[in-house]
Structure formats: C-alpha cells, structure tokens
PDB file of N, CA and C in Angstrom:
ATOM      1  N   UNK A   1      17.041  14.136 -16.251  1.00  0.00           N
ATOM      2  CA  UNK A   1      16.563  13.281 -17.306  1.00  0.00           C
ATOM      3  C   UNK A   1      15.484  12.364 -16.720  1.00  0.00           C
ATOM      4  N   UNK A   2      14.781  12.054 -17.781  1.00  0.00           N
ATOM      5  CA  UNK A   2      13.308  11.432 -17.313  1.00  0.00           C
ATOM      6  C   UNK A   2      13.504   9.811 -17.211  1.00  0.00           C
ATOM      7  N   UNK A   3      13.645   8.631 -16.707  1.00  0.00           N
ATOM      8  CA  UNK A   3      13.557   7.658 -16.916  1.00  0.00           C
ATOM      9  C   UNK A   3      12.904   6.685 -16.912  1.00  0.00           C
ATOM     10  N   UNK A   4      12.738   5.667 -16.723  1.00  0.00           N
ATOM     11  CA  UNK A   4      11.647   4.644 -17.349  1.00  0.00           C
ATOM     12  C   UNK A   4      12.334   2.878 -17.274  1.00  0.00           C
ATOM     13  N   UNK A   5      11.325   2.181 -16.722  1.00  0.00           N
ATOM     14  CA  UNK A   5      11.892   0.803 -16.241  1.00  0.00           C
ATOM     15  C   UNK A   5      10.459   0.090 -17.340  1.00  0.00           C
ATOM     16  N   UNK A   6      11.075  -1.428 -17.965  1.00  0.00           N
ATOM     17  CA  UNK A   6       9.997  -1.951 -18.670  1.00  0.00           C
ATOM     18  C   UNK A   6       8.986  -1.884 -17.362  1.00  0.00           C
ATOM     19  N   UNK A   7       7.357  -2.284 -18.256  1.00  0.00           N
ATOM     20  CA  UNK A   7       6.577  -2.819 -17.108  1.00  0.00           C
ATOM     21  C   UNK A   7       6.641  -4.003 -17.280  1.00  0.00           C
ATOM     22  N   UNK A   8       7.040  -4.661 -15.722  1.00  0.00           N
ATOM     23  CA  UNK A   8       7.390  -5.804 -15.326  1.00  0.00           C
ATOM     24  C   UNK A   8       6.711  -6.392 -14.283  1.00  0.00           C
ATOM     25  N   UNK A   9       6.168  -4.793 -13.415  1.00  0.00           N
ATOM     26  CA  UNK A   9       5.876  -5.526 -12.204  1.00  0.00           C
ATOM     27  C   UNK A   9       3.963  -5.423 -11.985  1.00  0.00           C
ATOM     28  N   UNK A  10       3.667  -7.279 -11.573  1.00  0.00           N
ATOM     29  CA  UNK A  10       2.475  -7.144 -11.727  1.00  0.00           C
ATOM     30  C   UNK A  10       1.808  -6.518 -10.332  1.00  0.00           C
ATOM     31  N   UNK A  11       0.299  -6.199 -11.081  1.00  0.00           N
ATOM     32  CA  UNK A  11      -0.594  -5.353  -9.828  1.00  0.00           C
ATOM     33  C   UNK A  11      -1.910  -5.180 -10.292  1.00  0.00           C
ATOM     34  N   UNK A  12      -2.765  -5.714  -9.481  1.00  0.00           N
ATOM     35  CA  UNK A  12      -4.013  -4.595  -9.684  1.00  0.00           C
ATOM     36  C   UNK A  12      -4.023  -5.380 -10.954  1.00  0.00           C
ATOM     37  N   UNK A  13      -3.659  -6.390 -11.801  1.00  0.00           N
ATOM     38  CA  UNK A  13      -4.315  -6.683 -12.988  1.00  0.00           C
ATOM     39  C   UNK A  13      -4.202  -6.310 -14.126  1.00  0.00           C
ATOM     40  N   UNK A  14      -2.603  -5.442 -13.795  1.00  0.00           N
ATOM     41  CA  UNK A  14      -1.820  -4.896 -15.092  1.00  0.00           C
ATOM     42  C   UNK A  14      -0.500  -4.944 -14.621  1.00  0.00           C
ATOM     43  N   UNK A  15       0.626  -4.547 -15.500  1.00  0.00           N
ATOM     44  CA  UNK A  15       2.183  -4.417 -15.481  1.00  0.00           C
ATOM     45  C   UNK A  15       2.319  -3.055 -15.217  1.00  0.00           C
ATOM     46  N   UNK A  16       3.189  -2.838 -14.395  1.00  0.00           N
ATOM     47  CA  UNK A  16       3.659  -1.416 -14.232  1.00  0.00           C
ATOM     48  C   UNK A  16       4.979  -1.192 -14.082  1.00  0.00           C
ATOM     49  N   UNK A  17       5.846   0.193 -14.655  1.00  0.00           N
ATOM     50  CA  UNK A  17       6.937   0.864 -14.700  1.00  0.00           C
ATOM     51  C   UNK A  17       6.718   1.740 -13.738  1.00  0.00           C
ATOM     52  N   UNK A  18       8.341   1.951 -13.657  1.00  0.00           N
ATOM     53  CA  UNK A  18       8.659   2.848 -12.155  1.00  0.00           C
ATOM     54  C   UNK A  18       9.140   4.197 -13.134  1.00  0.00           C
ATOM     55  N   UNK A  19       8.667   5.085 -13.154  1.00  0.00           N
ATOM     56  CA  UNK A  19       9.315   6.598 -13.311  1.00  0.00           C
ATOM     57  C   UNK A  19       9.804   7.370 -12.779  1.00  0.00           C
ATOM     58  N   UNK A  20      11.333   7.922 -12.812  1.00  0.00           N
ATOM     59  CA  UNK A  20      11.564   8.859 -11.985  1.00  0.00           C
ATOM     60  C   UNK A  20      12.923   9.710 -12.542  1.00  0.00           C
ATOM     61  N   UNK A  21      13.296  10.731 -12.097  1.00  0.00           N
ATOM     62  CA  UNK A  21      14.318  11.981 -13.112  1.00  0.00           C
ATOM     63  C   UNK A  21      15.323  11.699 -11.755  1.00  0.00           C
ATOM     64  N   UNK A  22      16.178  11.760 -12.230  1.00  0.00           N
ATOM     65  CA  UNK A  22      17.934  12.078 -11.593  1.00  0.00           C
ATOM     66  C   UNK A  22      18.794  13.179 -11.526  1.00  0.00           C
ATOM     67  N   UNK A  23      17.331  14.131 -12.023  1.00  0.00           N
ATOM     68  CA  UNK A  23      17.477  15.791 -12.141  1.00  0.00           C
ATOM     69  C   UNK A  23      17.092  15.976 -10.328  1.00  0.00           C
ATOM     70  N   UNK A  24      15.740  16.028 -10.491  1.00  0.00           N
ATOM     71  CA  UNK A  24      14.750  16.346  -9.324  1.00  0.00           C
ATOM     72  C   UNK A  24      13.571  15.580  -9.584  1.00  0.00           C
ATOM     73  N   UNK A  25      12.685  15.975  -8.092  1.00  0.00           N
ATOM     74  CA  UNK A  25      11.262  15.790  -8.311  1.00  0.00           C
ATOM     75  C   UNK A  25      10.589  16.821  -8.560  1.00  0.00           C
ATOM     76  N   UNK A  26      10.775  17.952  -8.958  1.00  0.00           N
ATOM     77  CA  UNK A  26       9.931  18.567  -9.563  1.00  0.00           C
ATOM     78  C   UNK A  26       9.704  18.107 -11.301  1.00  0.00           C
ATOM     79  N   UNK A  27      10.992  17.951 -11.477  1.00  0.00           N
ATOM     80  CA  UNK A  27      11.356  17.474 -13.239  1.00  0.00           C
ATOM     81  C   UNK A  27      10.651  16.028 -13.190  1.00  0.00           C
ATOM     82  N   UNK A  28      10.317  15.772 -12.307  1.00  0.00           N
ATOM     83  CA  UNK A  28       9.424  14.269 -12.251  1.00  0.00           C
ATOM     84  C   UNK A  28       7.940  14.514 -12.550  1.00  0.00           C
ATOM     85  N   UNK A  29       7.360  15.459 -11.650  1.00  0.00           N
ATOM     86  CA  UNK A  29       6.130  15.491 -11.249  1.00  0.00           C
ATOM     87  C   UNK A  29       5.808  16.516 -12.295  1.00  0.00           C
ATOM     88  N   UNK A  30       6.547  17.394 -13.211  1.00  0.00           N
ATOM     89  CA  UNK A  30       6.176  17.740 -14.106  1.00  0.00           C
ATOM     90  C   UNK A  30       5.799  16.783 -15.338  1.00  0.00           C
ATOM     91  N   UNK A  31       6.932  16.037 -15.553  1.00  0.00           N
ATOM     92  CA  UNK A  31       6.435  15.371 -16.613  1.00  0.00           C
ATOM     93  C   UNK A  31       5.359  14.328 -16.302  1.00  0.00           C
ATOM     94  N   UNK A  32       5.692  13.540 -14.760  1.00  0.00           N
ATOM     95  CA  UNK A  32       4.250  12.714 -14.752  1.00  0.00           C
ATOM     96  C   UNK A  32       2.585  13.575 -14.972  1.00  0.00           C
ATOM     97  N   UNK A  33       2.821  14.974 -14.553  1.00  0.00           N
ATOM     98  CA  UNK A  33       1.178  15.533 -15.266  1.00  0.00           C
ATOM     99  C   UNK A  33       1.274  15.630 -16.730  1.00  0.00           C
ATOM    100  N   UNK A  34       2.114  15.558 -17.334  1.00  0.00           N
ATOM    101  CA  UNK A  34       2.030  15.827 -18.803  1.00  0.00           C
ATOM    102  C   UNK A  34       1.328  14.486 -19.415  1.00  0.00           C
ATOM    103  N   UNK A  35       2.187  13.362 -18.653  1.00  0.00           N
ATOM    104  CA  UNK A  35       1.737  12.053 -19.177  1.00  0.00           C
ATOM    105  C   UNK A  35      -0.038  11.659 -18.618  1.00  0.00           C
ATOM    106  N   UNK A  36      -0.087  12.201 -17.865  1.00  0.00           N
ATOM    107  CA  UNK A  36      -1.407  11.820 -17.178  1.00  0.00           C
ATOM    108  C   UNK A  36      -1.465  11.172 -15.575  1.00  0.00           C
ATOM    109  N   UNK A  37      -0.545  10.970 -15.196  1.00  0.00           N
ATOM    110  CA  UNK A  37      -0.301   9.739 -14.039  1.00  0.00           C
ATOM    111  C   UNK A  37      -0.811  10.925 -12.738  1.00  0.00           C
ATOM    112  N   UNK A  38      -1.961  10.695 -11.915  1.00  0.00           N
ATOM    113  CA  UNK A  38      -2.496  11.046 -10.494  1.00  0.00           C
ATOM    114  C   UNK A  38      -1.190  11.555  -9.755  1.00  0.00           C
ATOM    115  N   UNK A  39      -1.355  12.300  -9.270  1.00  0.00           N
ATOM    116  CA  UNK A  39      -0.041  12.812  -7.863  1.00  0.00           C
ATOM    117  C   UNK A  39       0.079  11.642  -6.833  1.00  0.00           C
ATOM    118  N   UNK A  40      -1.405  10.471  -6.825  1.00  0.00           N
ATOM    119  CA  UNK A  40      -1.298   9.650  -5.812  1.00  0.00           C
ATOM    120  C   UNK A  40      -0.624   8.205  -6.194  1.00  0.00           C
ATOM    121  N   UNK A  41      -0.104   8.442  -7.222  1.00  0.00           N
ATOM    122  CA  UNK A  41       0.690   7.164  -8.321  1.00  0.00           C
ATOM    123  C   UNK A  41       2.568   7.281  -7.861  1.00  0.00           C
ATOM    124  N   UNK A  42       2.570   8.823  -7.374  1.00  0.00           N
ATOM    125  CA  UNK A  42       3.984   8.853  -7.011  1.00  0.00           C
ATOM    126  C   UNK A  42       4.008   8.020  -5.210  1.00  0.00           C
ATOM    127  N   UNK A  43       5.283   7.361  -5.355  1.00  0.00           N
ATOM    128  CA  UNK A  43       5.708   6.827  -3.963  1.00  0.00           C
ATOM    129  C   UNK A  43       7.290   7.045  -3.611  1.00  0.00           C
ATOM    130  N   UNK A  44       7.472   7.857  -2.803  1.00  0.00           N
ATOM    131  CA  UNK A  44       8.842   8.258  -2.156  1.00  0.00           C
ATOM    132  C   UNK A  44       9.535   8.749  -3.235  1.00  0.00           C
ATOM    133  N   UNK A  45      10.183   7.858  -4.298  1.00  0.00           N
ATOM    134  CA  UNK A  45      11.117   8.886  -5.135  1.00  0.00           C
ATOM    135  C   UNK A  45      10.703   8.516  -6.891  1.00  0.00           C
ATOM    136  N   UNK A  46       9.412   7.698  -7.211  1.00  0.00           N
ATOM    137  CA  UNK A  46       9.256   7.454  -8.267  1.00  0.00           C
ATOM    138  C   UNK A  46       7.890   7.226  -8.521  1.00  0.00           C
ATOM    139  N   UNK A  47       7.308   7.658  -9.625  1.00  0.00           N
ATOM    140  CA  UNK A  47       5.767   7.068 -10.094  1.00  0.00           C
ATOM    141  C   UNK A  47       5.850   5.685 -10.576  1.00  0.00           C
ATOM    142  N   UNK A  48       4.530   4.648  -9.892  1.00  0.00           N
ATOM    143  CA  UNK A  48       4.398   3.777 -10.419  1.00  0.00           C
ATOM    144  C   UNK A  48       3.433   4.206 -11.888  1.00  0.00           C
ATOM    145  N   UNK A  49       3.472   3.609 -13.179  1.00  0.00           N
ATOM    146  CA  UNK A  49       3.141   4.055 -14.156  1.00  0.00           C
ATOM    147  C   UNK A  49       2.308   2.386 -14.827  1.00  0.00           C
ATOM    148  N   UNK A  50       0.874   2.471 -15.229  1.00  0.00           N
ATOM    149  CA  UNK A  50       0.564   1.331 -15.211  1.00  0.00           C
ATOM    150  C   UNK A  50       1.051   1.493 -17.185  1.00  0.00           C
ATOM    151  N   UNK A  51       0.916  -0.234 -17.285  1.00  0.00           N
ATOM    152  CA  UNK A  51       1.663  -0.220 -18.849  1.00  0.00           C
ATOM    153  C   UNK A  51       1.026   0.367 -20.298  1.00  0.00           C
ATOM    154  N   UNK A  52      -0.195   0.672 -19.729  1.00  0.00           N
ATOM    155  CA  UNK A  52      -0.873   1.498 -21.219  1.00  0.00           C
ATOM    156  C   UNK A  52      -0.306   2.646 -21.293  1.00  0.00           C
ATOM    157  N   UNK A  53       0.331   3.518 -20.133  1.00  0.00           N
ATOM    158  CA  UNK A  53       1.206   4.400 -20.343  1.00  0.00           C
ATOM    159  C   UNK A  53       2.574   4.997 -20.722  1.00  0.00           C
ATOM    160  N   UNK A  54       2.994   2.916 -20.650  1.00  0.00           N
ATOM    161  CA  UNK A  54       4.848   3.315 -21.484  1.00  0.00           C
ATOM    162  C   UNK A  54       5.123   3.664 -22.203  1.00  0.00           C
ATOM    163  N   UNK A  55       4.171   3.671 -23.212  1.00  0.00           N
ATOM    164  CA  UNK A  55       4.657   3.872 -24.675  1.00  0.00           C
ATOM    165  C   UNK A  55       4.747   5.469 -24.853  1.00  0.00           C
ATOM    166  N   UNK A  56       3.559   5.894 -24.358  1.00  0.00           N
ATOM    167  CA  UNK A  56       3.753   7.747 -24.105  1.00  0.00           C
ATOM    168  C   UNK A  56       4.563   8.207 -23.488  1.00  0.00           C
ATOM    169  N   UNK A  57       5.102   7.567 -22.153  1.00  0.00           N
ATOM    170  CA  UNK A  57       6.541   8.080 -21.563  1.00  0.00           C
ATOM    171  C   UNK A  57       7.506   7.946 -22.578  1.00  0.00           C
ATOM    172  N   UNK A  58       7.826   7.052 -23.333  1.00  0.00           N
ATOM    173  CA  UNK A  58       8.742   6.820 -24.437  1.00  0.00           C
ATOM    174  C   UNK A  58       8.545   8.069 -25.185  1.00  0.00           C
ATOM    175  N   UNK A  59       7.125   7.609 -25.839  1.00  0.00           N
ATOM    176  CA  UNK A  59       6.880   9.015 -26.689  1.00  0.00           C
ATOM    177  C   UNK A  59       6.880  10.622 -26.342  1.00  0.00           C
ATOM    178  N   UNK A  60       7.326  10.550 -24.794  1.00  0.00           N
ATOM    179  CA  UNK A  60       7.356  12.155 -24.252  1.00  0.00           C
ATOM    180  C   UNK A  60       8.639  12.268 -24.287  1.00  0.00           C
ATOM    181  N   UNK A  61       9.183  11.039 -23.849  1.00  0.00           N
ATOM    182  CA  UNK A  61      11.100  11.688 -23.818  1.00  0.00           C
ATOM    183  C   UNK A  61      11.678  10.956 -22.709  1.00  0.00           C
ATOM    184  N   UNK A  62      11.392   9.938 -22.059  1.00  0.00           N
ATOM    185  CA  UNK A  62      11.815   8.882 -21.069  1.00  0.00           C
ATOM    186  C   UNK A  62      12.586   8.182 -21.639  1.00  0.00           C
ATOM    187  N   UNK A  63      13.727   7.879 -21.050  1.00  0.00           N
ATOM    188  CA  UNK A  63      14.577   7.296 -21.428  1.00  0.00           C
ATOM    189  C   UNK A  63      14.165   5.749 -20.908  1.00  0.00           C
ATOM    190  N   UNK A  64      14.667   4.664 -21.538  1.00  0.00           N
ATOM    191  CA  UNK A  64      14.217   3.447 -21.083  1.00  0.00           C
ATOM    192  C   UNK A  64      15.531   2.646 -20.855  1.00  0.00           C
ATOM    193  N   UNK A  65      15.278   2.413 -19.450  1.00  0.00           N
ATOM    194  CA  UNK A  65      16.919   1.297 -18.821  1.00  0.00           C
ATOM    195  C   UNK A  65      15.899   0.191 -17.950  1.00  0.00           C
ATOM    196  N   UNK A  66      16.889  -0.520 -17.639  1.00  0.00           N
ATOM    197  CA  UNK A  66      16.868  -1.444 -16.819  1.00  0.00           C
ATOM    198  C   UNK A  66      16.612  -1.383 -15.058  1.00  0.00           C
ATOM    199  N   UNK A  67      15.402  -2.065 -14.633  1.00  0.00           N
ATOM    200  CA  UNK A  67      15.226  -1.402 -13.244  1.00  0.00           C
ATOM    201  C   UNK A  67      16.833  -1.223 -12.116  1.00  0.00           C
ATOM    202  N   UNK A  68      17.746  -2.074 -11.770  1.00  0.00           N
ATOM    203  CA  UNK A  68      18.531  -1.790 -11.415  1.00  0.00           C
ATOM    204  C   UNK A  68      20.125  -0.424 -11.691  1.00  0.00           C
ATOM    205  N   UNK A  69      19.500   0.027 -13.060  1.00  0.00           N
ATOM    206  CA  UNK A  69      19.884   1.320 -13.543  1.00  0.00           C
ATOM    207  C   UNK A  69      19.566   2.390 -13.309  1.00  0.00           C
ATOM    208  N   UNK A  70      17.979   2.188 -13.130  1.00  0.00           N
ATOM    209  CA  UNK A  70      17.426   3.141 -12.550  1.00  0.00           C
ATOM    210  C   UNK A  70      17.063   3.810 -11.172  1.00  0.00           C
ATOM    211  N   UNK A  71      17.638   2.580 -10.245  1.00  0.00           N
ATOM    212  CA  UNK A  71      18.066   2.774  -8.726  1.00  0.00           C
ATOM    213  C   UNK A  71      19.104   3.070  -8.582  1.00  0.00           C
ATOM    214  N   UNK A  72      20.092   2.907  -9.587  1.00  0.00           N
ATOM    215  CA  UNK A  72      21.870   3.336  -9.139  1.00  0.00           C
ATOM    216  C   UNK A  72      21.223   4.894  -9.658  1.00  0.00           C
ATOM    217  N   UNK A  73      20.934   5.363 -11.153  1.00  0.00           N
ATOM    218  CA  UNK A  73      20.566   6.823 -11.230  1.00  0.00           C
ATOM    219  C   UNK A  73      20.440   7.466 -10.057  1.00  0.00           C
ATOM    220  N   UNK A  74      19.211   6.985  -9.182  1.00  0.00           N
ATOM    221  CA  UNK A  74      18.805   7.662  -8.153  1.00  0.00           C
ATOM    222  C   UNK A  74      19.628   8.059  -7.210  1.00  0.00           C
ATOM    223  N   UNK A  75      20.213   7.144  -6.963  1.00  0.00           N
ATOM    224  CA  UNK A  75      21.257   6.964  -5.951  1.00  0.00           C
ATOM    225  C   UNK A  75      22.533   8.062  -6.327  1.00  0.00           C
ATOM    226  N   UNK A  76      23.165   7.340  -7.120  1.00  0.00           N
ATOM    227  CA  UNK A  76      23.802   8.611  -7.808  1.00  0.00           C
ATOM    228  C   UNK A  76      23.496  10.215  -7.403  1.00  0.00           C
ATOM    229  N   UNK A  77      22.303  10.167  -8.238  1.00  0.00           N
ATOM    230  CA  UNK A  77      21.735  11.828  -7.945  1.00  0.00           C
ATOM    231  C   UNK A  77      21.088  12.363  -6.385  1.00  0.00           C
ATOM    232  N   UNK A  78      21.262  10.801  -5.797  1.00  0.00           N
ATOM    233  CA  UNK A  78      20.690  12.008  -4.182  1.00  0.00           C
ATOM    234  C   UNK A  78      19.438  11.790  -4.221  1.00  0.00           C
ATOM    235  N   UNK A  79      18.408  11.257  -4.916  1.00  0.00           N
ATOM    236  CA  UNK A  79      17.200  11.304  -5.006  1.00  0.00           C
ATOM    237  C   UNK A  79      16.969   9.900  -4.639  1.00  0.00           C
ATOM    238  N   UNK A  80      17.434   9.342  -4.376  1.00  0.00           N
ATOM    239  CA  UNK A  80      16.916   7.560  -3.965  1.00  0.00           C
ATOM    240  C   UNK A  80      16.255   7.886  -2.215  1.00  0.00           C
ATOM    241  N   UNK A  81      14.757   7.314  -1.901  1.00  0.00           N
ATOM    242  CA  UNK A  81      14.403   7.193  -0.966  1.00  0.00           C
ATOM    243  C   UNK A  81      14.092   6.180  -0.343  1.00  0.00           C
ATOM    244  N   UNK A  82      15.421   5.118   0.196  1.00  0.00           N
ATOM    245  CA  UNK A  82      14.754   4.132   1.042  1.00  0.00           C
ATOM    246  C   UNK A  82      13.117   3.796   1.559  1.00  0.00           C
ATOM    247  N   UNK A  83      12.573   2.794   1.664  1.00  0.00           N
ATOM    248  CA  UNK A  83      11.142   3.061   2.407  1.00  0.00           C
ATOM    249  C   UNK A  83      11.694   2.945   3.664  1.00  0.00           C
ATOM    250  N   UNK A  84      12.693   2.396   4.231  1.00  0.00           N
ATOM    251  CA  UNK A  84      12.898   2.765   5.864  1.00  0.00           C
ATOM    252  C   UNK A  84      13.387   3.834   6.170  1.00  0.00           C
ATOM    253  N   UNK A  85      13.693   4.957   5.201  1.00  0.00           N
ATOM    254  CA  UNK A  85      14.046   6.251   5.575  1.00  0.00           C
ATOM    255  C   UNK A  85      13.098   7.294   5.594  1.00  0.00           C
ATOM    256  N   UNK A  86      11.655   6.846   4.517  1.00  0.00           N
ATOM    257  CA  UNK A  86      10.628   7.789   4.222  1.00  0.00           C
ATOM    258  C   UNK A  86       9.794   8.419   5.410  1.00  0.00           C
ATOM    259  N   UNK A  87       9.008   9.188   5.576  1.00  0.00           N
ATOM    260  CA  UNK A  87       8.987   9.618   6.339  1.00  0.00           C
ATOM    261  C   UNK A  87       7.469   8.660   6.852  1.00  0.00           C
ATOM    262  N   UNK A  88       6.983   8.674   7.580  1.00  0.00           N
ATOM    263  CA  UNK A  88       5.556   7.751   7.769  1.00  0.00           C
ATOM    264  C   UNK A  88       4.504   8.519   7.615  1.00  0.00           C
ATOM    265  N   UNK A  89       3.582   8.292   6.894  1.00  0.00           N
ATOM    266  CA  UNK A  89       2.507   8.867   6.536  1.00  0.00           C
ATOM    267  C   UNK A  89       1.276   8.487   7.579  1.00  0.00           C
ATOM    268  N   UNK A  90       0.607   9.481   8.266  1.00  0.00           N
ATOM    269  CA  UNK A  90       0.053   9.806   9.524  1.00  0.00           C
ATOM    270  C   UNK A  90      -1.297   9.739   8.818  1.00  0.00           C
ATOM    271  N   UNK A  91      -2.292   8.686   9.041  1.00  0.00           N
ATOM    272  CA  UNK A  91      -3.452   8.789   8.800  1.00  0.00           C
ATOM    273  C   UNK A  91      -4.660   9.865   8.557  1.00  0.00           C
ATOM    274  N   UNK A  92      -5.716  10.371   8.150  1.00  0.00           N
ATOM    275  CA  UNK A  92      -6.012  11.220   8.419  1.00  0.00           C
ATOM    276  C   UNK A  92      -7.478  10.572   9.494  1.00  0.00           C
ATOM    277  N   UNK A  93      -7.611  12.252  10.194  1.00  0.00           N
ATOM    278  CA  UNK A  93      -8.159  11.841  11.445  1.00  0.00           C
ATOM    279  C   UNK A  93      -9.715  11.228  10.894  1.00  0.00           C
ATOM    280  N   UNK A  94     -10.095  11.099  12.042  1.00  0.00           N
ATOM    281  CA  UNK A  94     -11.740  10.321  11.740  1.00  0.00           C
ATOM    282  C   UNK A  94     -12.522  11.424  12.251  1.00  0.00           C
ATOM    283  N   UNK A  95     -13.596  11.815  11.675  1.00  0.00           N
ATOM    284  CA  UNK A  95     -14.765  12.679  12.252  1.00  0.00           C
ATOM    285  C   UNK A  95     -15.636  12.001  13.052  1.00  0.00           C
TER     286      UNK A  95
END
C-alpha cells in the first residue's frame, strides 16, 4: 500500500511529504513515476514529495496517516532504512 505523510516539512521554499509502500520499493518507485516525482527525490526508503504534489498522491491512491505511522509501517514491513545503516554514497570521480 502506497502511503503519504501531510506536507509539513519545510525546504527549498515549499512543504514536503514523505512517500513510501509497506509492500516494496518497487510498488514505491512505480507509483512515484506515475505521480511525476525524479528517481533523485527518493532517499533510502521514501520519496520526499514537494506539496503541489499531495493532492495527486491522494488522487492516485495514497493513503494519508500521520508521519510517525508511517515509520512504524515501514518498520513493520522490513522496509525502514536507518540513515546510519544506509549504505554511503561514493562520490563520483573528477575528470
């Protein structure tokens, strides 16, 4: 199932929601291309989603809870990724 946190958190000069499924990440990253959201919007186990886009996650089929609901989901399902567990992302080289 697809889920969905209000946008709450500020950034960049807008509010943003966290998206993420308690299925998989494929069931994630499918629906984030449907909605529109970049592959580079996902971080470890959820898309940040800026707020002109909640209403279409709603309108695609996201369920809408509460951010601490949506970390037990994860958790629950095995899909929660600590950032001290993620793996470190290795720069790319310089020419």
């Amino acid at each position: 199932m697809i889920l969905v946190d209000e946008p709450l958190w500020p950034g960049r000069g807008v509010l943003w929601s966290h998206l993420v499924s308690d299925v998989s990440f494929e069931e994630l990253h499918v629906f984030a291309e449907m909605l529109g959201s970049p592959r580079r919007a996902f971080d470890r186990d959820h898309y940040d989603i800026p707020e002109y886009r909640f209403s279409s996650a709603l309108w695609l089929g996201a369920t809408l809870l509460p951010s601490r609901d949506l970390a037990a989901r994860l958790r629950t399902a095995g899909l929660r990724r600590p950032k001290h567990l993620a793996p470190k992302r290795v720069p790319p080289a310089r020419r």
